[in-house]
Protein backbone atom coordinates (compact mmCIF):
# COMPACT_ATOMS: atom_id res chain seq x y z
CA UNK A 1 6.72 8.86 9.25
CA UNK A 2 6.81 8.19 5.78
CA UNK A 3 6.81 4.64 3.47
CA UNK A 4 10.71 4.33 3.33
CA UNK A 5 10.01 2.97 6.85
CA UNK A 6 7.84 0.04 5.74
CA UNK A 7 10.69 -0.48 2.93
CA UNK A 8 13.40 -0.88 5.57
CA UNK A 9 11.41 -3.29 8.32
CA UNK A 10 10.78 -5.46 5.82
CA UNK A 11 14.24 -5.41 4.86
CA UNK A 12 15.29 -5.91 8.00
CA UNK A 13 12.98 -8.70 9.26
CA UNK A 14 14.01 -11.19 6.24
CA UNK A 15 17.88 -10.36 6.64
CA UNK A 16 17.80 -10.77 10.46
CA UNK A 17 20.98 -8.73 10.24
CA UNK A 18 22.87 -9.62 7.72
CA UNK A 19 24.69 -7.17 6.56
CA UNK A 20 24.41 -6.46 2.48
CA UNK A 21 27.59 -4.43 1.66
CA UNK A 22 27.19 -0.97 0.54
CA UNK A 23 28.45 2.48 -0.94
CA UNK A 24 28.13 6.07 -1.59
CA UNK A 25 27.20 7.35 -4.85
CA UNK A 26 29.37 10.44 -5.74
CA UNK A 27 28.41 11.51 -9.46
CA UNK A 28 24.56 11.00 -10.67
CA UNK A 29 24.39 9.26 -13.94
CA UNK A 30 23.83 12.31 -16.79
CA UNK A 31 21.93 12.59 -18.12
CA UNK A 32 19.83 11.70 -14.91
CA UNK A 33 17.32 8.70 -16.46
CA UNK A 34 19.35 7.67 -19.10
CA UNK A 35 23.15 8.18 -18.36
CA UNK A 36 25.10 5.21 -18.48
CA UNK A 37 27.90 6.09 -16.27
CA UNK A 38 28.12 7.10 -12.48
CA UNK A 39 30.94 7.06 -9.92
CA UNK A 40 31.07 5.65 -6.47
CA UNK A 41 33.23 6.59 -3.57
CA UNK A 42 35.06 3.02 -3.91
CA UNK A 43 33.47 1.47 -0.65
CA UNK A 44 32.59 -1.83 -1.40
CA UNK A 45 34.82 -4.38 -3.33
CA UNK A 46 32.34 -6.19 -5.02
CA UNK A 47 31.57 -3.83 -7.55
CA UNK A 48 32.87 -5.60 -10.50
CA UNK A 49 31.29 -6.59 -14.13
CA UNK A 50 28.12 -8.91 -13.79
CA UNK A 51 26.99 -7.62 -10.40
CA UNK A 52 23.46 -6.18 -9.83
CA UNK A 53 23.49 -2.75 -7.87
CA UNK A 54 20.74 -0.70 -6.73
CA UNK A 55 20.18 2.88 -6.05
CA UNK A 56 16.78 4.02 -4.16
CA UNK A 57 14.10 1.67 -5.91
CA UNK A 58 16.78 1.30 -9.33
CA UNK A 59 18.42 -1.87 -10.26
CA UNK A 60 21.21 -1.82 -12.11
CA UNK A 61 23.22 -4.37 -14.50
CA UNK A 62 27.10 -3.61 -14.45
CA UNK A 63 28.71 -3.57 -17.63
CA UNK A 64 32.24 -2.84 -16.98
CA UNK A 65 34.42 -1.25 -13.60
CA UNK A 66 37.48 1.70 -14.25
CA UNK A 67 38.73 2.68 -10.51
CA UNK A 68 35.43 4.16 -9.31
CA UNK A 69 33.81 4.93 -12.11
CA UNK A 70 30.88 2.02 -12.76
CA UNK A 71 29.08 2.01 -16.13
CA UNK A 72 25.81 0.10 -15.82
CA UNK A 73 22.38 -0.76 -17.56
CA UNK A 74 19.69 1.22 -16.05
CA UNK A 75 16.59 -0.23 -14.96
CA UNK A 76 17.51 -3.90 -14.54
CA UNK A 77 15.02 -6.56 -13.59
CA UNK A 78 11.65 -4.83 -14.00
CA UNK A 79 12.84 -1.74 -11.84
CA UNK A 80 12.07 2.28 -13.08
CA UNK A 81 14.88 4.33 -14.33
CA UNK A 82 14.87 7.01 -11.78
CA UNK A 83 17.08 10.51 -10.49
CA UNK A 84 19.48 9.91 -7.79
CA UNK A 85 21.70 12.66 -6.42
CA UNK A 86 25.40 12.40 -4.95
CA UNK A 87 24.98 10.78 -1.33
CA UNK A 88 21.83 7.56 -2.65
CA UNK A 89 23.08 4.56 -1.26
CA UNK A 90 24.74 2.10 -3.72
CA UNK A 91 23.44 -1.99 -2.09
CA UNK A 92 25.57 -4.27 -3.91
CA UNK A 93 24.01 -7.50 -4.73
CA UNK A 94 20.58 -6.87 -2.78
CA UNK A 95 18.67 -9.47 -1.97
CA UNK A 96 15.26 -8.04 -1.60
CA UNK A 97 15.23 -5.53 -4.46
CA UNK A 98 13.49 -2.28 -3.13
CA UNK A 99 10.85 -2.39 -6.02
CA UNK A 100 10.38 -5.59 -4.81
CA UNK A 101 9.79 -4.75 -1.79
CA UNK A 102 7.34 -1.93 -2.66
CA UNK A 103 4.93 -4.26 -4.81
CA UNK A 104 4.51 -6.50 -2.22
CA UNK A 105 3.63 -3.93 0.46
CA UNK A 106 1.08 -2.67 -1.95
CA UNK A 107 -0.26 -6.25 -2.41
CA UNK A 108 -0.08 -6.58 1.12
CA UNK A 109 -2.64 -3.37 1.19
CA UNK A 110 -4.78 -4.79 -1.08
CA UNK A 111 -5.34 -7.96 0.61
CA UNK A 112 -5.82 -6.83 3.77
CA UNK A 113 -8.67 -4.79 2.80
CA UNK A 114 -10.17 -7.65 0.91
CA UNK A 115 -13.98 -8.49 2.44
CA UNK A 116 -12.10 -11.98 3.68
CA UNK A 117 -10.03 -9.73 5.75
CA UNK A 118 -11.80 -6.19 6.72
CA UNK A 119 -9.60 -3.68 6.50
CA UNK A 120 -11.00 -0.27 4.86
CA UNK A 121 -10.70 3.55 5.11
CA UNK A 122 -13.54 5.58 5.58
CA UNK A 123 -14.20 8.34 2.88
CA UNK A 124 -16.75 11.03 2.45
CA UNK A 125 -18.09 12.48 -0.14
CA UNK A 126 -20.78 15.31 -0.31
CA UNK A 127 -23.48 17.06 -2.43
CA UNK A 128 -25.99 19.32 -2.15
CA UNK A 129 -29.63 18.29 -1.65
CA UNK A 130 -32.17 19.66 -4.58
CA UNK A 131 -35.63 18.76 -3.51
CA UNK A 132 -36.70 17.98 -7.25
CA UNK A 133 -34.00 15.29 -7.68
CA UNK A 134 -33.69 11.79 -6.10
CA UNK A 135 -30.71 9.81 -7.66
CA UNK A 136 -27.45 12.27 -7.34
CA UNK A 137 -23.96 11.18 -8.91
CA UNK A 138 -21.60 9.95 -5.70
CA UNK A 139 -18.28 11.78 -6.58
CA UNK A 140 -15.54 9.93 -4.64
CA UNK A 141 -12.61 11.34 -7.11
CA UNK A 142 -12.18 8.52 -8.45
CA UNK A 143 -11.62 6.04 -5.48
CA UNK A 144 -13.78 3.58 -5.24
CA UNK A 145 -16.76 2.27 -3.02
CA UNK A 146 -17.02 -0.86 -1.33
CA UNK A 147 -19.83 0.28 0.62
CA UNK A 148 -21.40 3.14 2.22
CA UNK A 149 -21.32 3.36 5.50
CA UNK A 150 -23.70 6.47 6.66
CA UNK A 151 -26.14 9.45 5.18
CA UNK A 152 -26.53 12.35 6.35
CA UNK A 153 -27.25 15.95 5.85
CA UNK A 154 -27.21 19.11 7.72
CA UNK A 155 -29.75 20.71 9.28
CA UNK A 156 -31.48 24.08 10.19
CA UNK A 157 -30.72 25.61 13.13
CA UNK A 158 -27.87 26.66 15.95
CA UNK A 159 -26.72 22.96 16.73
CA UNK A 160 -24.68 21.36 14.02
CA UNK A 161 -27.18 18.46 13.93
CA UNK A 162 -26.75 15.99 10.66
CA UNK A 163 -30.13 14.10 10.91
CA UNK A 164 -29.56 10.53 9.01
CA UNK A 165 -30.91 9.76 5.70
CA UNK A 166 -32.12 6.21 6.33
CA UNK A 167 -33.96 5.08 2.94
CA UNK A 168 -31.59 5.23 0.17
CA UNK A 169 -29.88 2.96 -2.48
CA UNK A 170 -26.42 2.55 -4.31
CA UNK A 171 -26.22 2.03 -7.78
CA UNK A 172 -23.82 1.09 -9.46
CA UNK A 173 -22.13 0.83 -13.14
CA UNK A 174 -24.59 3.62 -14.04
CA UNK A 175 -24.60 5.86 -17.52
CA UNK A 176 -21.78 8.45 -16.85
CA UNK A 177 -23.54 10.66 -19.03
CA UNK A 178 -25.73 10.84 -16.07
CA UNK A 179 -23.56 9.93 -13.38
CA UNK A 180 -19.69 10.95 -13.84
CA UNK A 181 -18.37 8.67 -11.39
CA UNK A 182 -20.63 5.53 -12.56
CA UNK A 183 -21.92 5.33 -9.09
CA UNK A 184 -25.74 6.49 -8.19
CA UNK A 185 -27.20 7.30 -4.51
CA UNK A 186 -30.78 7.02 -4.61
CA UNK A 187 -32.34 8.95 -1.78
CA UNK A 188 -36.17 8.21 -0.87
CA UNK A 189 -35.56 9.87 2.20
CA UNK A 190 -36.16 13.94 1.92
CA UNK A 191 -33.66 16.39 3.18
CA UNK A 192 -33.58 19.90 3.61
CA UNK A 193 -33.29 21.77 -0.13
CA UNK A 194 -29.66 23.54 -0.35
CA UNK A 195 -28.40 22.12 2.39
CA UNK A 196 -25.47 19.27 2.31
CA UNK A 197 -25.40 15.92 2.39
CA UNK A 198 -22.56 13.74 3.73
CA UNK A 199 -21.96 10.52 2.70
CA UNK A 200 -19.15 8.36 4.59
CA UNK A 201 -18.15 5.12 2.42
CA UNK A 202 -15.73 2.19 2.85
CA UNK A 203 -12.90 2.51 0.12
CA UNK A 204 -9.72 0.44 -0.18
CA UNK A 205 -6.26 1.18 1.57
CA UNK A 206 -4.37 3.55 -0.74
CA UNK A 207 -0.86 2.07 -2.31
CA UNK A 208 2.41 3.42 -1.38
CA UNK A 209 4.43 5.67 -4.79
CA UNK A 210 6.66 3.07 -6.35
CA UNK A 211 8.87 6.54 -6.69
CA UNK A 212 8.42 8.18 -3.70
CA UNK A 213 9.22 6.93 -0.49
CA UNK A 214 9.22 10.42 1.73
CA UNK A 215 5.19 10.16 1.32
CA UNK A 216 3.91 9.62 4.76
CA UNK A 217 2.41 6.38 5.79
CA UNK A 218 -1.33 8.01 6.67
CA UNK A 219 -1.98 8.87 3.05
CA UNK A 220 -2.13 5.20 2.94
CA UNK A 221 -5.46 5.44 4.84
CA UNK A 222 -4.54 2.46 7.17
CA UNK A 223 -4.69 3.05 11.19
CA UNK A 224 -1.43 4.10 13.10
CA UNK A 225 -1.82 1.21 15.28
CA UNK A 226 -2.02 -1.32 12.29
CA UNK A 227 1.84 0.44 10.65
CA UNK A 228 3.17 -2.98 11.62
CA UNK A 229 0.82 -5.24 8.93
CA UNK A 230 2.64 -4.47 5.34
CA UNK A 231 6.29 -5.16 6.08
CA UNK A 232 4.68 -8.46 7.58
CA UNK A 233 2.80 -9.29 4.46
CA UNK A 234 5.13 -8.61 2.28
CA UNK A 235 8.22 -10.41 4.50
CA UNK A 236 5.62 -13.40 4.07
CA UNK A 237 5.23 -12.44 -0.11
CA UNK A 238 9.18 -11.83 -0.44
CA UNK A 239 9.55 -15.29 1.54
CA UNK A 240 8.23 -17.31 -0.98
CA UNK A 241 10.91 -16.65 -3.94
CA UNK A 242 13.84 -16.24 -1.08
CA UNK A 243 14.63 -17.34 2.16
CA UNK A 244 14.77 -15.17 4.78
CA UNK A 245 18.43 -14.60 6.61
CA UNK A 246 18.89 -18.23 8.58
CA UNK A 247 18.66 -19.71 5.63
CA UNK A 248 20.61 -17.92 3.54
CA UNK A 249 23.16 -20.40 2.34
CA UNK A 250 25.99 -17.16 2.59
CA UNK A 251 24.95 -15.97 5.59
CA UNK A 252 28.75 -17.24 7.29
CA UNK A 253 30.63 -15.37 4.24
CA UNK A 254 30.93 -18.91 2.31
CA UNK A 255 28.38 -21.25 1.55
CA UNK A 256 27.00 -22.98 3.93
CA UNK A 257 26.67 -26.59 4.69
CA UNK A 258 22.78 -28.62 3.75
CA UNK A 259 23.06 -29.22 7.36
CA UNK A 260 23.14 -26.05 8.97
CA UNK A 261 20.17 -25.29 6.98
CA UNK A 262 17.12 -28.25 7.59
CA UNK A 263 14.77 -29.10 5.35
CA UNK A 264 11.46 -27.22 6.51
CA UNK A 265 13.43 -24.41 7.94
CA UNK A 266 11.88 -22.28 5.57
CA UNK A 267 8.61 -23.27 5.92
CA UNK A 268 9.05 -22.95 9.74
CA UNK A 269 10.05 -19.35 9.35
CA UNK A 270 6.84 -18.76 6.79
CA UNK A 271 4.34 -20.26 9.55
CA UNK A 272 6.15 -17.65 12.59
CA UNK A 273 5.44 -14.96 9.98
CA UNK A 274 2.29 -15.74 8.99
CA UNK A 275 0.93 -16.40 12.69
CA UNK A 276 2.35 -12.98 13.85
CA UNK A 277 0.30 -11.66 10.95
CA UNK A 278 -2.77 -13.08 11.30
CA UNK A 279 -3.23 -11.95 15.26
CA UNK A 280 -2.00 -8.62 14.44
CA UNK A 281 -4.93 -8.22 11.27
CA UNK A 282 -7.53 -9.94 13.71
CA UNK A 283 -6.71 -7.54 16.47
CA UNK A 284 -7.27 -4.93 14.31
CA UNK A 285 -10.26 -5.40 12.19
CA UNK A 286 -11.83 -5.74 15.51
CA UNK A 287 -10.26 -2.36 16.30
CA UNK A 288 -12.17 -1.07 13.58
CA UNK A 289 -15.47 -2.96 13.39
CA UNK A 290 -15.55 -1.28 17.32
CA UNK A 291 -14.74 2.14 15.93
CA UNK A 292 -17.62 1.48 12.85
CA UNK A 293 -20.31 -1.08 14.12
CA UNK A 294 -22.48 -2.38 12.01
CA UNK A 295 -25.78 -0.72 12.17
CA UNK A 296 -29.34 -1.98 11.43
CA UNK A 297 -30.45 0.49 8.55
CA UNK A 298 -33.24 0.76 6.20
CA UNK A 299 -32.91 0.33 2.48
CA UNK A 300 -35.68 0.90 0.36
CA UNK A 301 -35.89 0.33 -3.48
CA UNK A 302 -38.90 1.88 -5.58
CA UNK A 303 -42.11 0.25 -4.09
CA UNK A 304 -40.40 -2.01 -1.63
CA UNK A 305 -38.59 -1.99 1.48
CA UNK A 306 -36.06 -4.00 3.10
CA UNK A 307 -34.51 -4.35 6.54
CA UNK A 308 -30.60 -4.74 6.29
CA UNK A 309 -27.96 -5.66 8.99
CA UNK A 310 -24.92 -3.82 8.00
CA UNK A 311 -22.91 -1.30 5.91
């Protein structure tokens, strides 16, 4: 199931079915990123000089029109030159850009894994414990930690036990020097020398390639049951610079009458959105808050401890 399907359900929800005209591209630009010239199989009719065209995630300015043969300006309106090969798609006019549509999905990750909202992925990272040492660098490959959920490490003997380290402490925005990753675990807690420790954090949702749309959806980190949250963010994000299909004003082939389309229609559409949204992210949070509870755990800095409700 990869992201191309969050691409086209947003796509779909804001055009309500209208239909964008299309084509078939039959000669790739060349050369691929920077090739000025590509040919179409002569679908749509409104292919002419001054129309925007995309191709995958590409927008493209038309210059000039000879039978089939379109020469354009790559990389129109903030888009990435990109390779296409004979068969891409050619929308005509679109009116939710696919790059577009990508950046708001992404933003739409991001702010549903904001602390307002409670969305995360869990992570783990491990190490191995060296009795003589107490503060260990937290590798996470970069990725970064909102919290840390759970410590444990692994212990002697035919069960695959992993007793819990309960006293330990985060630090962050340490000396790389010291600590690669900037981050510090503290453990005041002992553990068996040479054996592992596990550490499962909270981390943000991962964003979808701007390039690459066959990536599947789970590398985003987000739940199966939650697939349905992006292309609702971002319909809501996209809504704000364009109105979705019933109020397009050439959604009859010819402009449509002030009339048929009522002040506050827009906004109407925005608040059916945004309610769908906000049950669906409350359902699931609470999915996941089941699926993680927070835990009463012991924290203990140098010479002091501390009782703490959560992770």
């Amino acid at each position: 199931m990869t992201t191309q399907i969050w691409v086209d359900e947003t796509r779909d929800m804001l055009l309500s079915g209208y239909v964008e005209e299309l084509d078939l591209l039959l000669t790739a630009p060349i050369p691929a990123t920077t090739g000025t010239e590509l040919v179409v199989q002569g679908i749509a009719s409104s292919i002419v000089k001054g129309v925007i065209i995309e191709i995958n995630a590409e927008l493209m300015y038309v210059t000039s029109v000879t039978s089939t043969t379109v020469s354009v300006m790559r990389g129109y309106g903030g888009s990435a030159p990109a390779t296409h090969t004979a068969g891409d798609v050619v929308r005509v006019s679109p009116k939710f850009p696919t790059h577009r549509i990508i950046s708001s999905i992404n933003d739409d990750l991001a702010d549903i894994c904001s602390p307002a909202n409670g969305m995360f992925q869990i992570r783990v990272s491990t190490f191995t414990y060296n009795g003589g040492v107490a503060g260990y660098n937290l590798d996470t490959d970069g990725n970064v930690v909102d919290s840390i959920y759970e410590v444990t490490h692994a212990a002697v003997g035919v069960l695959a036990n992993e007793p819990e380290i309960i006293s330990w402490r985060l630090k962050r925005d340490r000396d790389t020097g010291s600590f690669t990753s900037g981050n510090a675990l503290i453990l005041y807690d002992g553990a068996i020398p040479g054996r592992t420790v596990r550490v499962l954090y909270k981390s943000p949702l991962t964003s979808i390639s701007t390039t690459d749309l066959t990536a599947d959806r789970a590398l985003t980190g987000l739940p199966t049951t939650a697939y349905d949250l992006p292309p609702l963010g971002a319909a809501m994000a996209l809504m704000t610079t364009r109105p979705i299909r019933r109020e397009f004003l050439d959604a009859q082939g010819t402009s449509r009458m002030g009339e048929e389309v009522p002040p506050g229609a827009i906004s109407a559409s925005f608040r059916d959105l945004m309610g769908r949204r906000r049950a669906r992210l409350e359902a699931e949070t609470s999915r996941l808050a089941a699926q993680y509870p927070q835990q009463w755990s012991r924290h203990s800095a140098v010479g002091n401890s501390m009782w703490g409700y959560g992770r």
